[in-house]
PDB file of N, CA and C in Angstrom:
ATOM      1  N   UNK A   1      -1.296  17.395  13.719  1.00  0.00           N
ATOM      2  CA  UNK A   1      -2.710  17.591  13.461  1.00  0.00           C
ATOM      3  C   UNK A   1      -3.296  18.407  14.607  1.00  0.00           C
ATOM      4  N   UNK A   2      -4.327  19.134  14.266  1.00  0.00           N
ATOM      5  CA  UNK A   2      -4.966  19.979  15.176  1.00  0.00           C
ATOM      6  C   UNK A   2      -6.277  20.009  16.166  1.00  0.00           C
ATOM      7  N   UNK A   3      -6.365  20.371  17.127  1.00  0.00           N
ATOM      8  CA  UNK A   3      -7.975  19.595  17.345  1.00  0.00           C
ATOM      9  C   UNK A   3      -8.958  19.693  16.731  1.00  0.00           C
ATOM     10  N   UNK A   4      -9.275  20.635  15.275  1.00  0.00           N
ATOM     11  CA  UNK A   4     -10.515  20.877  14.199  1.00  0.00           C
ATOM     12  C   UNK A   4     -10.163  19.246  13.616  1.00  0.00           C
ATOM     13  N   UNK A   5      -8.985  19.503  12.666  1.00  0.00           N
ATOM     14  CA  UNK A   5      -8.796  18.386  11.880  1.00  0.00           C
ATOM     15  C   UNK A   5      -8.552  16.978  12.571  1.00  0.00           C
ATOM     16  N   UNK A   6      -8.341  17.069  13.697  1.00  0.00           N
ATOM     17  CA  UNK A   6      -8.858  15.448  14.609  1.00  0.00           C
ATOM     18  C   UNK A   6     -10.368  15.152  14.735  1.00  0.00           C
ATOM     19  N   UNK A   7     -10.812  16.352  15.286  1.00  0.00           N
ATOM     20  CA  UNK A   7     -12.195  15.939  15.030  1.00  0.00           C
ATOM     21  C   UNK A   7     -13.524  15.738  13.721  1.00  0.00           C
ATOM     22  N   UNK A   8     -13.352  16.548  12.924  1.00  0.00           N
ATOM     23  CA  UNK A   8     -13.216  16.214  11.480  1.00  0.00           C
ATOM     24  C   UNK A   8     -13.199  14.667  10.460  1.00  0.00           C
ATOM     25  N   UNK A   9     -11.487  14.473  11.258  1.00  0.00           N
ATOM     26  CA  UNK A   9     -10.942  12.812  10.800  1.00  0.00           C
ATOM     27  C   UNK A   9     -11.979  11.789  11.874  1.00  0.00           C
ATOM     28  N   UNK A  10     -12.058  11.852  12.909  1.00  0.00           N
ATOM     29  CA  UNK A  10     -12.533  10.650  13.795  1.00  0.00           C
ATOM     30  C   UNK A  10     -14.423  11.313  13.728  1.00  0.00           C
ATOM     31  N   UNK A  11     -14.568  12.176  13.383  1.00  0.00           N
ATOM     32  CA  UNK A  11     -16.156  12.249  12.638  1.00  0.00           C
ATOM     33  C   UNK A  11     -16.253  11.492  11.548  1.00  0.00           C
ATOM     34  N   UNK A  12     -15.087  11.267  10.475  1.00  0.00           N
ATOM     35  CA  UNK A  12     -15.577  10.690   9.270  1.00  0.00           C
ATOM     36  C   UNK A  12     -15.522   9.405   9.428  1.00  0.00           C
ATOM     37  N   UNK A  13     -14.893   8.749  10.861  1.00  0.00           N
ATOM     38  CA  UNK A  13     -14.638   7.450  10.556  1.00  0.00           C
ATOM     39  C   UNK A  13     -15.673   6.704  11.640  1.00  0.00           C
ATOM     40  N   UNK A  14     -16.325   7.909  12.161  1.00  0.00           N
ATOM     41  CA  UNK A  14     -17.187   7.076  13.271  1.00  0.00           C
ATOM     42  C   UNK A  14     -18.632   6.972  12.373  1.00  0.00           C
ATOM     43  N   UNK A  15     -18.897   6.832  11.294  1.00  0.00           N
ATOM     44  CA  UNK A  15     -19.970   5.763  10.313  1.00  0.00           C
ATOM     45  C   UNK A  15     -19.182   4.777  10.362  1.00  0.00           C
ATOM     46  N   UNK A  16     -20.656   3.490  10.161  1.00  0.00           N
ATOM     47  CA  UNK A  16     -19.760   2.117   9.614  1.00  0.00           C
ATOM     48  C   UNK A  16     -19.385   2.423   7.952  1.00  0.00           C
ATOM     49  N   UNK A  17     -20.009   2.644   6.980  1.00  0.00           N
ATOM     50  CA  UNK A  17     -19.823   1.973   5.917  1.00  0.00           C
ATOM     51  C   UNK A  17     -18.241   3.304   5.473  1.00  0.00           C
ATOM     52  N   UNK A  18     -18.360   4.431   5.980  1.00  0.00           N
ATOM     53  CA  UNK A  18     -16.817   4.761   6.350  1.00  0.00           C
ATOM     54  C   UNK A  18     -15.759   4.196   6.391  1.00  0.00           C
ATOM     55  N   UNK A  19     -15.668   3.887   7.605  1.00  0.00           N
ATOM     56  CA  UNK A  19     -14.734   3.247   8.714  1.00  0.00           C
ATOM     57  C   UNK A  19     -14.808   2.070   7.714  1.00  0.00           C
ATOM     58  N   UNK A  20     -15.364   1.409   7.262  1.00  0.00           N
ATOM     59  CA  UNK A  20     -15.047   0.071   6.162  1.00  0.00           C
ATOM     60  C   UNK A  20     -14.062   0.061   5.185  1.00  0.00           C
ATOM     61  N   UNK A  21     -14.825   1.622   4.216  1.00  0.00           N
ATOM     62  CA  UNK A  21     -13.963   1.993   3.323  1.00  0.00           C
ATOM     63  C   UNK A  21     -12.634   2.318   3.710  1.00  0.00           C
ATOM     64  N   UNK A  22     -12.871   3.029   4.797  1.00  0.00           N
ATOM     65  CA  UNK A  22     -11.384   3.149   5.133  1.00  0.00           C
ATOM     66  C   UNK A  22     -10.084   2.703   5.313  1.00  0.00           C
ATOM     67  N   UNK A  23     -10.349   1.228   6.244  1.00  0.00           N
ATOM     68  CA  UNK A  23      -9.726   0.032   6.553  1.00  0.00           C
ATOM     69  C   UNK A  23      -9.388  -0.717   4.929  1.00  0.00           C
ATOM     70  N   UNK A  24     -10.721  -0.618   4.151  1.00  0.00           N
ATOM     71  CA  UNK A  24     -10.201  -1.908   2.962  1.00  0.00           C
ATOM     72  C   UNK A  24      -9.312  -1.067   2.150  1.00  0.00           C
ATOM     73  N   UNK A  25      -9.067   0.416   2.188  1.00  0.00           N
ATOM     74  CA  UNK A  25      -8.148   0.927   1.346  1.00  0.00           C
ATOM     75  C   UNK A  25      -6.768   1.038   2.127  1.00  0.00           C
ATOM     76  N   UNK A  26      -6.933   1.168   3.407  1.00  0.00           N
ATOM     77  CA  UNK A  26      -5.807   0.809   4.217  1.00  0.00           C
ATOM     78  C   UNK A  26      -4.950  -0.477   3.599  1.00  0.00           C
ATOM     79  N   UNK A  27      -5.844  -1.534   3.625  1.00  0.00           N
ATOM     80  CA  UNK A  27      -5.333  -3.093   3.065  1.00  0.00           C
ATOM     81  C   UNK A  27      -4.876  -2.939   1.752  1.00  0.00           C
ATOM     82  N   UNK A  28      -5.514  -2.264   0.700  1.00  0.00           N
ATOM     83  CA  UNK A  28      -5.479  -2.305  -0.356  1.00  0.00           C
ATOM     84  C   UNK A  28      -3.840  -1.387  -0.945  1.00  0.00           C
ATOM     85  N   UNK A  29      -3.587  -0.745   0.124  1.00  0.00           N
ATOM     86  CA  UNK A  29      -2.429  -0.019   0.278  1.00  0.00           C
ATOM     87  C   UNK A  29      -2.197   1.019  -1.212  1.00  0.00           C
ATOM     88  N   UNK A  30      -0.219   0.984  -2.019  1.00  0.00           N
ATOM     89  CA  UNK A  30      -0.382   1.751  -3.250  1.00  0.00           C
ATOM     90  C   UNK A  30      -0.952   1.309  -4.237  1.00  0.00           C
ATOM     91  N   UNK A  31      -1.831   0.414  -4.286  1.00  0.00           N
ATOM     92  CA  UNK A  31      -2.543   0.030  -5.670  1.00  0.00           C
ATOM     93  C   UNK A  31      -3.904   0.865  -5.703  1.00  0.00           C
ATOM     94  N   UNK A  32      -4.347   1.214  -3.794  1.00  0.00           N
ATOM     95  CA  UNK A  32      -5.656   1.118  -4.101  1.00  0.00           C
ATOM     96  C   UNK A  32      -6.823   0.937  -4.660  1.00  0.00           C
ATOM     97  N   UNK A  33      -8.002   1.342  -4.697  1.00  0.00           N
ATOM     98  CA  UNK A  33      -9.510   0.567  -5.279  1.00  0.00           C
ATOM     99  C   UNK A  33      -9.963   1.885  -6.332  1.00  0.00           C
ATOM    100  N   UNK A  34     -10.981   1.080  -7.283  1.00  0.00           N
ATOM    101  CA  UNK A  34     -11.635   2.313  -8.067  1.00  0.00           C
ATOM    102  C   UNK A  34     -12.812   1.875  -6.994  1.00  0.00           C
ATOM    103  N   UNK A  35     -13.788   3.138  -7.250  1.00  0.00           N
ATOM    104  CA  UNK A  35     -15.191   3.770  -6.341  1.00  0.00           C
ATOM    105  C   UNK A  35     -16.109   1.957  -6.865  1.00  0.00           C
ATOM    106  N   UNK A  36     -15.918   1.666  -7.879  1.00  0.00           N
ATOM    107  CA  UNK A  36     -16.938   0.656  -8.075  1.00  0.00           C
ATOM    108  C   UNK A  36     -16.497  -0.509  -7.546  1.00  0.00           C
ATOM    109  N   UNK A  37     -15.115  -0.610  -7.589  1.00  0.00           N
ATOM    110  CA  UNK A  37     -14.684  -1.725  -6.335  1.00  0.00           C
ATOM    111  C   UNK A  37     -15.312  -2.151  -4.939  1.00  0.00           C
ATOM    112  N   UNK A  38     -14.843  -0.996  -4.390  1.00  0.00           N
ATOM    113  CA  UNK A  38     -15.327  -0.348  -2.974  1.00  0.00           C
ATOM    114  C   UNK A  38     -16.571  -0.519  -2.540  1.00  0.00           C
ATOM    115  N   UNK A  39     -17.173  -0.419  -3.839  1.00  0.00           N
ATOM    116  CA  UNK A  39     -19.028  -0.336  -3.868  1.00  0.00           C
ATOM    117  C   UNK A  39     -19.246  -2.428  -4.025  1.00  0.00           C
ATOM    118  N   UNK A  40     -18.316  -2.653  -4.513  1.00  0.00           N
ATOM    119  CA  UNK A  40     -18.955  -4.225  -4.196  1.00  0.00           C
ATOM    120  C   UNK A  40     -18.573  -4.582  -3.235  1.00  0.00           C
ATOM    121  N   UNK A  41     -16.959  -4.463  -2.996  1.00  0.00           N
ATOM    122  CA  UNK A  41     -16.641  -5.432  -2.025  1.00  0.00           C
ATOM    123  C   UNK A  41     -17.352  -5.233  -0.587  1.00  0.00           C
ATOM    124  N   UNK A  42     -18.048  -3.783  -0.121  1.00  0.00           N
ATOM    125  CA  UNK A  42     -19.082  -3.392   0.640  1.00  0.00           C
ATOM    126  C   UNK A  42     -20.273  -3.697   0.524  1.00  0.00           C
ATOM    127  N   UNK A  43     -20.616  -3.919  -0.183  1.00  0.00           N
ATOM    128  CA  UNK A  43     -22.140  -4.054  -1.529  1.00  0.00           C
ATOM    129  C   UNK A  43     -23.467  -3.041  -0.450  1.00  0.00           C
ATOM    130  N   UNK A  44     -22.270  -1.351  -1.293  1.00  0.00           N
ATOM    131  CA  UNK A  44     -22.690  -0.578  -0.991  1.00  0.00           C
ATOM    132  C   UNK A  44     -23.272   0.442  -2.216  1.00  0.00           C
ATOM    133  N   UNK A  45     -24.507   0.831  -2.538  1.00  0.00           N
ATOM    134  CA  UNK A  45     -24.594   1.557  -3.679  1.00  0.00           C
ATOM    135  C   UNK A  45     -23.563   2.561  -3.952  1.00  0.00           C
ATOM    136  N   UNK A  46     -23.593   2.543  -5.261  1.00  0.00           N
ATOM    137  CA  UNK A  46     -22.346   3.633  -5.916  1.00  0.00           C
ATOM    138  C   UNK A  46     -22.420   5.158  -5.133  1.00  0.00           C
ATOM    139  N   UNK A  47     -23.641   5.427  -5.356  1.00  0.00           N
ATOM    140  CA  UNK A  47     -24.108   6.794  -4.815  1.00  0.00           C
ATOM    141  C   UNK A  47     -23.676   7.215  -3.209  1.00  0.00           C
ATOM    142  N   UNK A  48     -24.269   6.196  -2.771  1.00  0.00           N
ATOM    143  CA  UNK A  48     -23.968   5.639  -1.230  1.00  0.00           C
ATOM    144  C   UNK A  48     -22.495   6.281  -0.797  1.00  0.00           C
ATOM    145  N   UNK A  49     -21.615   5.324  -1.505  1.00  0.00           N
ATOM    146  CA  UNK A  49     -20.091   5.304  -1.444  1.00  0.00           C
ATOM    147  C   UNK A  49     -20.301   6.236  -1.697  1.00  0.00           C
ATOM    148  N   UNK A  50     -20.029   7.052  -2.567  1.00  0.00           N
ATOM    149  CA  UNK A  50     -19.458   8.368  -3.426  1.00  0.00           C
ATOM    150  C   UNK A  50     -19.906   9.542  -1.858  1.00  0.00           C
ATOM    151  N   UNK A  51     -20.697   9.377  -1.815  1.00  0.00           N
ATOM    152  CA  UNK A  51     -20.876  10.680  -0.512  1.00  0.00           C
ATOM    153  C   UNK A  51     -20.017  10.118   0.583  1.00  0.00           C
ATOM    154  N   UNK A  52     -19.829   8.724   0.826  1.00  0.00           N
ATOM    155  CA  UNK A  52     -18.897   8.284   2.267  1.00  0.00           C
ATOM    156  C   UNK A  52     -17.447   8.487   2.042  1.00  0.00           C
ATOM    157  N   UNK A  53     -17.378   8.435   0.436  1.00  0.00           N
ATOM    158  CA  UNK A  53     -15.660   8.836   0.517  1.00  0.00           C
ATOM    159  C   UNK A  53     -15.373  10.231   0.398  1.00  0.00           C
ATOM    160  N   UNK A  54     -16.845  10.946  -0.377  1.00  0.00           N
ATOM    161  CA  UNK A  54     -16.178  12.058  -0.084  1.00  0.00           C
ATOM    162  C   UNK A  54     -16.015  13.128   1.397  1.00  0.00           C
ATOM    163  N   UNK A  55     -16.646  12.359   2.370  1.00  0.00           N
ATOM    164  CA  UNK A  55     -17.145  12.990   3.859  1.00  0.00           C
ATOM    165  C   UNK A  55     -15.238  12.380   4.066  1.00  0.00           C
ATOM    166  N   UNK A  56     -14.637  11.390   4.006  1.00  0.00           N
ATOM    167  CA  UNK A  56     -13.288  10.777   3.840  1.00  0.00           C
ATOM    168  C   UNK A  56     -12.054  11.458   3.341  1.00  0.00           C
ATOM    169  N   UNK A  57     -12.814  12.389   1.880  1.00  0.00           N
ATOM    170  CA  UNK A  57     -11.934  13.153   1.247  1.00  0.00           C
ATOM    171  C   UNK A  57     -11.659  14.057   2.060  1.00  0.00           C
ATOM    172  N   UNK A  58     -13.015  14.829   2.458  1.00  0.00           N
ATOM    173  CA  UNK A  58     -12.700  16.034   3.124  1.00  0.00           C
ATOM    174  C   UNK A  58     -12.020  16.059   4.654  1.00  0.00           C
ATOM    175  N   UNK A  59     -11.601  14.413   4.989  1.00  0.00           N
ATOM    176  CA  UNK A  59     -11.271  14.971   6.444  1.00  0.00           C
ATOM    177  C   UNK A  59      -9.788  14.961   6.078  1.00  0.00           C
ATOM    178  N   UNK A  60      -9.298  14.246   5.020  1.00  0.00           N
ATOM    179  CA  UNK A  60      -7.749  13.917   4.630  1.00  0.00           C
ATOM    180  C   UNK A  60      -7.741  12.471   4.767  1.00  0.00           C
ATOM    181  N   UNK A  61      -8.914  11.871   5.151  1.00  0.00           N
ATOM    182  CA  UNK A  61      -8.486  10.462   5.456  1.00  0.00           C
ATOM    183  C   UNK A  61      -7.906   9.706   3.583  1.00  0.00           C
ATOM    184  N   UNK A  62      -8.667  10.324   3.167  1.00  0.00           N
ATOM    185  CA  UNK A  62      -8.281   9.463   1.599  1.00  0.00           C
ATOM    186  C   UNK A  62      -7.897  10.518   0.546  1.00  0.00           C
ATOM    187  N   UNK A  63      -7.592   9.945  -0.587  1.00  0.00           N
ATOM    188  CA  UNK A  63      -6.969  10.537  -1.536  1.00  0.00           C
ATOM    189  C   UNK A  63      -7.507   9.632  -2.640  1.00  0.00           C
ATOM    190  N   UNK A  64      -7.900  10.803  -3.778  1.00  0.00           N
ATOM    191  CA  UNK A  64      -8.216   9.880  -5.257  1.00  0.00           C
ATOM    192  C   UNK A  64      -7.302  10.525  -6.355  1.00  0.00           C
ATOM    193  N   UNK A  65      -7.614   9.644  -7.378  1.00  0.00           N
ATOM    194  CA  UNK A  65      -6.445  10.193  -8.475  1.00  0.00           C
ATOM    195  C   UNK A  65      -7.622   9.849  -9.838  1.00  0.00           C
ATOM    196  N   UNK A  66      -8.016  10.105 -11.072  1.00  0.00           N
ATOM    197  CA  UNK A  66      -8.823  10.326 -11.794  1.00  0.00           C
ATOM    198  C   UNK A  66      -7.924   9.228 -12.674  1.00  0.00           C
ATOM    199  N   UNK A  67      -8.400   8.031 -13.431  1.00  0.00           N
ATOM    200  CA  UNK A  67      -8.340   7.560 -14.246  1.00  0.00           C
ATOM    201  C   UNK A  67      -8.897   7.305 -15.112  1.00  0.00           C
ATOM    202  N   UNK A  68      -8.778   7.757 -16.386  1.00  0.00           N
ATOM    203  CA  UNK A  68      -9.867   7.805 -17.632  1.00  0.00           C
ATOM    204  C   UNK A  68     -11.532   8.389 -16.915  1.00  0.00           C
ATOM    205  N   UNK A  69     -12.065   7.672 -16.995  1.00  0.00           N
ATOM    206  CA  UNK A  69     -13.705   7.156 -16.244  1.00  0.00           C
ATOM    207  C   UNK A  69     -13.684   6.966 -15.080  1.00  0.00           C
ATOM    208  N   UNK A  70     -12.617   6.177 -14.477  1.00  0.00           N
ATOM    209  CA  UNK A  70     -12.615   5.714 -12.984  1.00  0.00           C
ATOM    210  C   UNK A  70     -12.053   7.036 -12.555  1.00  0.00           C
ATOM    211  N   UNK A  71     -12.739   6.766 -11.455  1.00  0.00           N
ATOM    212  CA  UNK A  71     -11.623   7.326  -9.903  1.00  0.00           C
ATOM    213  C   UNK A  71     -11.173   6.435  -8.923  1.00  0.00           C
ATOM    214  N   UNK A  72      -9.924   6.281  -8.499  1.00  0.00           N
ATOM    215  CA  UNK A  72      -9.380   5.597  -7.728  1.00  0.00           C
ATOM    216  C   UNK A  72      -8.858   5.895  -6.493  1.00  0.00           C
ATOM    217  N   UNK A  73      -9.257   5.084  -5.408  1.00  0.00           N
ATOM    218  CA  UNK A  73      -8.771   5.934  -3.971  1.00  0.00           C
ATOM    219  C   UNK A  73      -7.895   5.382  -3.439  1.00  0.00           C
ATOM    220  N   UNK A  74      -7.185   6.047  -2.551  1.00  0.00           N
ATOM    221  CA  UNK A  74      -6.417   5.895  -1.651  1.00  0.00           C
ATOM    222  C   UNK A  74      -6.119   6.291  -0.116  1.00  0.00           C
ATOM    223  N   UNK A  75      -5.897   5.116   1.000  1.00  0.00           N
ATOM    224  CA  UNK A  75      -5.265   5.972   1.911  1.00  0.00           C
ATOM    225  C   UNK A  75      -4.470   6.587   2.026  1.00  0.00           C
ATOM    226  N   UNK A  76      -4.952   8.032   2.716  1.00  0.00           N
ATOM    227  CA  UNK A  76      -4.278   8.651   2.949  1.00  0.00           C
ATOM    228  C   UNK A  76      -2.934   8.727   3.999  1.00  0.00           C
ATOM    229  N   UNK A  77      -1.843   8.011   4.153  1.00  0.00           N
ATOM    230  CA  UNK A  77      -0.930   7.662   5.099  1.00  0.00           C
ATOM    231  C   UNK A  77      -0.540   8.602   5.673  1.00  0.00           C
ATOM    232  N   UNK A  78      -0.926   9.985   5.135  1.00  0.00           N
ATOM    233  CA  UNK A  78      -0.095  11.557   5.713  1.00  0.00           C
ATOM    234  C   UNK A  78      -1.324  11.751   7.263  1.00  0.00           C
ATOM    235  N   UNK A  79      -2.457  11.468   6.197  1.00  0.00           N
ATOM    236  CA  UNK A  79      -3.664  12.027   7.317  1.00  0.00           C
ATOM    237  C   UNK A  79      -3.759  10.894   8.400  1.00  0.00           C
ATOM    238  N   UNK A  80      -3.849   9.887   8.208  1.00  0.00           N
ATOM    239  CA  UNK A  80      -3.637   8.812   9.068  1.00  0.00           C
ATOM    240  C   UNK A  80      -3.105   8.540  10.114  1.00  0.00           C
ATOM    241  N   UNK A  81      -1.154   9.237   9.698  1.00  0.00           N
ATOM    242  CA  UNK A  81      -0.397   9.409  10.898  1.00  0.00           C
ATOM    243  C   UNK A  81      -0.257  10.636  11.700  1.00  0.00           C
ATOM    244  N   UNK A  82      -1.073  11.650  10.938  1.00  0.00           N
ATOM    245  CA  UNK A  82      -1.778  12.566  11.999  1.00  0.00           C
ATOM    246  C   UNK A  82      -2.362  12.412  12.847  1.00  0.00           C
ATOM    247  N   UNK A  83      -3.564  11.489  12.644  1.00  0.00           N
ATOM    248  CA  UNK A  83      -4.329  11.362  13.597  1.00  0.00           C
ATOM    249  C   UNK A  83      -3.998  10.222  14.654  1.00  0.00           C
ATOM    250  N   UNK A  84      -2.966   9.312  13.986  1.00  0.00           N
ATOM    251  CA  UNK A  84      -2.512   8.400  15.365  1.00  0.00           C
ATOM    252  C   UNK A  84      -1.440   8.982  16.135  1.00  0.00           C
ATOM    253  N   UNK A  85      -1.077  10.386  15.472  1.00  0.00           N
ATOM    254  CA  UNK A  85       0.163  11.320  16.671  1.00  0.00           C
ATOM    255  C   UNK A  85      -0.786  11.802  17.514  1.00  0.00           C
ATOM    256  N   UNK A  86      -1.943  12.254  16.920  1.00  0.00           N
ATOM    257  CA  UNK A  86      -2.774  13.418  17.679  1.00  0.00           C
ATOM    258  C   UNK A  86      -3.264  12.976  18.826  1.00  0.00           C
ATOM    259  N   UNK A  87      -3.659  11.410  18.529  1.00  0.00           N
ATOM    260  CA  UNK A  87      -3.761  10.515  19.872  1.00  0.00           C
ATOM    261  C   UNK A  87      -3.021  10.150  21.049  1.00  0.00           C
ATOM    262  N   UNK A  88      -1.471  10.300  20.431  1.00  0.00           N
ATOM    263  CA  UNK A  88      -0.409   9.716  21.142  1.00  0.00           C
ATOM    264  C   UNK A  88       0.137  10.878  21.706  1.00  0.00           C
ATOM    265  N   UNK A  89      -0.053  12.185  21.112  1.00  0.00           N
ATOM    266  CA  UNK A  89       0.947  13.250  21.796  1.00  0.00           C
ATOM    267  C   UNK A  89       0.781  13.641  22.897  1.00  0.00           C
ATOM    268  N   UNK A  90      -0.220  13.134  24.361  1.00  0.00           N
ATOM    269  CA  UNK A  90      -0.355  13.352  25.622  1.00  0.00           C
ATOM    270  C   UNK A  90      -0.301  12.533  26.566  1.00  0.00           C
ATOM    271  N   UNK A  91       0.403  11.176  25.798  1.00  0.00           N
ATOM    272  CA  UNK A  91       0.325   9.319  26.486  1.00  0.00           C
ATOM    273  C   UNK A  91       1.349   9.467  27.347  1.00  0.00           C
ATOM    274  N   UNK A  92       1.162   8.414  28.397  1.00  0.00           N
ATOM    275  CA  UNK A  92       2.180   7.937  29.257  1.00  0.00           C
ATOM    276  C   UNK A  92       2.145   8.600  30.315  1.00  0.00           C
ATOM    277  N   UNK A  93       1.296   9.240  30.110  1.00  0.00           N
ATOM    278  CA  UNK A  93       1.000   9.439  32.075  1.00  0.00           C
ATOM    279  C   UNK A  93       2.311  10.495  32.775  1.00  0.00           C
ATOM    280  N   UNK A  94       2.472  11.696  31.539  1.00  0.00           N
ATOM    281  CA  UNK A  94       2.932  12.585  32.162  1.00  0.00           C
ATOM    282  C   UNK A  94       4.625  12.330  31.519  1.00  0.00           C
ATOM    283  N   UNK A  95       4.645  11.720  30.831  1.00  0.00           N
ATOM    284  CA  UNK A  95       6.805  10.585  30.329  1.00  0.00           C
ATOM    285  C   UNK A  95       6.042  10.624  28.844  1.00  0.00           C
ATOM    286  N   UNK A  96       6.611  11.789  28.324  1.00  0.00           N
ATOM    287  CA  UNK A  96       6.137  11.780  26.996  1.00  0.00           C
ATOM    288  C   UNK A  96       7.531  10.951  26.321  1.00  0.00           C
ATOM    289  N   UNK A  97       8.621  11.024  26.798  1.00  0.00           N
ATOM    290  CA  UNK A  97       9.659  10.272  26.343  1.00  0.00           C
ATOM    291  C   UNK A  97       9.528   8.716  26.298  1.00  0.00           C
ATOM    292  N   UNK A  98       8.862   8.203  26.880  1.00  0.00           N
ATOM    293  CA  UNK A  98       8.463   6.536  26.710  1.00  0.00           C
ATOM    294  C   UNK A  98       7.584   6.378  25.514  1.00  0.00           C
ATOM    295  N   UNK A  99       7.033   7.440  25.008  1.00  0.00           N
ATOM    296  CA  UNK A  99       6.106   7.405  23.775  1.00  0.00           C
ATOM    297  C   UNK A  99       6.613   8.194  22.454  1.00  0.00           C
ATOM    298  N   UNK A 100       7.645   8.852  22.975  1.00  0.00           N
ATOM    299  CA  UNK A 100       8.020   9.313  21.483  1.00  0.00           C
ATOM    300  C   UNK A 100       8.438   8.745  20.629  1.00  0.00           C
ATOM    301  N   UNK A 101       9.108   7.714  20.445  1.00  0.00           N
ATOM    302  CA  UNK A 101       9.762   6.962  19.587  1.00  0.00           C
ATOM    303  C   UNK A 101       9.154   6.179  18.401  1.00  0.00           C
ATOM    304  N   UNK A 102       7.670   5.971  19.692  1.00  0.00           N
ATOM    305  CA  UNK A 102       6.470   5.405  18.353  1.00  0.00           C
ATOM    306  C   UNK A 102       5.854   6.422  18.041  1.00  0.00           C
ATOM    307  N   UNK A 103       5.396   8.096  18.433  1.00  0.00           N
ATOM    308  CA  UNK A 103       4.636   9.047  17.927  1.00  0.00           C
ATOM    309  C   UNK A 103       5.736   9.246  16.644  1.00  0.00           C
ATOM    310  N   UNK A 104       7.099   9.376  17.004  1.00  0.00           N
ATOM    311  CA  UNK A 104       8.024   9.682  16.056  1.00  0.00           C
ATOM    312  C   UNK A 104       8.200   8.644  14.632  1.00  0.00           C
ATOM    313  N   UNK A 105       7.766   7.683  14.804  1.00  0.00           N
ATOM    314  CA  UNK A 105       7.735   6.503  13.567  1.00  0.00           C
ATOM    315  C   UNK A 105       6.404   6.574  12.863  1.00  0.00           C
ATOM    316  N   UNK A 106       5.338   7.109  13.714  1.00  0.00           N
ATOM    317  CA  UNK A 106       4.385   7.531  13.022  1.00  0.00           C
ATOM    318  C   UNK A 106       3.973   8.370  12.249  1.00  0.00           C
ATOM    319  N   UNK A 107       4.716   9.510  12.603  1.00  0.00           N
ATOM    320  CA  UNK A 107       4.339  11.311  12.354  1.00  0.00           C
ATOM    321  C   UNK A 107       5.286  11.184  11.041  1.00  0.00           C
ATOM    322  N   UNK A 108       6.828  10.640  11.506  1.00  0.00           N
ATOM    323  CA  UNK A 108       8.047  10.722  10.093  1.00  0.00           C
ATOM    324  C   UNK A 108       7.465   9.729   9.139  1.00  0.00           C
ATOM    325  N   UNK A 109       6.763   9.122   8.819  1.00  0.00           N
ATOM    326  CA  UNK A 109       6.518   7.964   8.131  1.00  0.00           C
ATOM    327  C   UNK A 109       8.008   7.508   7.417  1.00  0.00           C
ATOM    328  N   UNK A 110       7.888   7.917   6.163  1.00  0.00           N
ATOM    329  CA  UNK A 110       9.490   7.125   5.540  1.00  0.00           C
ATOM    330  C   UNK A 110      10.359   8.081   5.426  1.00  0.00           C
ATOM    331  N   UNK A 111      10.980   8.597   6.529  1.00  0.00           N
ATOM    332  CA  UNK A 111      12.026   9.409   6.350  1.00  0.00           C
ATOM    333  C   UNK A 111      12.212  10.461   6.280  1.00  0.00           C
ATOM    334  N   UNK A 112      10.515  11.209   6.689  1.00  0.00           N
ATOM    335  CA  UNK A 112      10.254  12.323   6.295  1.00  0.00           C
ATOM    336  C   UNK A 112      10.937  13.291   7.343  1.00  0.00           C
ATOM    337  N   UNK A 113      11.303  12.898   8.361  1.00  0.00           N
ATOM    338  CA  UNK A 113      11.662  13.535   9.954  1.00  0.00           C
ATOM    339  C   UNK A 113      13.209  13.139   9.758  1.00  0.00           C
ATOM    340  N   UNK A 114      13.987  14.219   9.776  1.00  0.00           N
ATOM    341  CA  UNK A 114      15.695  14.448   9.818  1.00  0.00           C
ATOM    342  C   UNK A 114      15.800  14.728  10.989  1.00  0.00           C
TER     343      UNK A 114
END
């Protein structure tokens, strides 16, 4: 990830009712939520939501998929472990080798890194 799209991602998540959505679709993992879910279990207006996920969409933090009527979201796990490399890729105080192993489990998620 890059420093636009880090700052971008940690802009969309520094709102609360964001950063909410974000986390409960985190939890909610591959099933994720439809928008009217989201909107109760927050008991956040529909409208409300709909602009917070899409400020979400646009950083990569989430992902939706169109069902019938619904839309359903998801975390985004690609954008996610971007932004926890983007954090990690200057740690350790100069011994980037004491930190690669977890930037590397983050960035490859399942296998993606040969």
């Amino acid at each position: 990830m890059d420093m636009m799209s880090a700052l971008t991602a940690f802009s969309a998540l520094s709102q609360q009712t964001r950063l909410e959505a974000f986390r409960l679709l985190v939890t909610a993992g591959d099933t994720g939520m439809s928008a009217g879910d989201i909107a109760e279990a927050l008991d956040v207006r529909q409208n409300t939501l709909s602009a917070n996920l899409s400020v979400l969409l646009q950083a990569g933090l989430v992902r939706n998929q169109r069902e019938g009527r619904v839309i359903r979201y998801f975390a985004d796990t690609d954008g996610m472990r971007g932004m926890l490399g983007f954090l990690l890729e200057d740690c350790c105080g100069g011994r980037p080798e004491l930190c690669q192993p977890l930037i590397e489990d983050l960035t490859c998620g399942e296998g993606k890194c040969a």
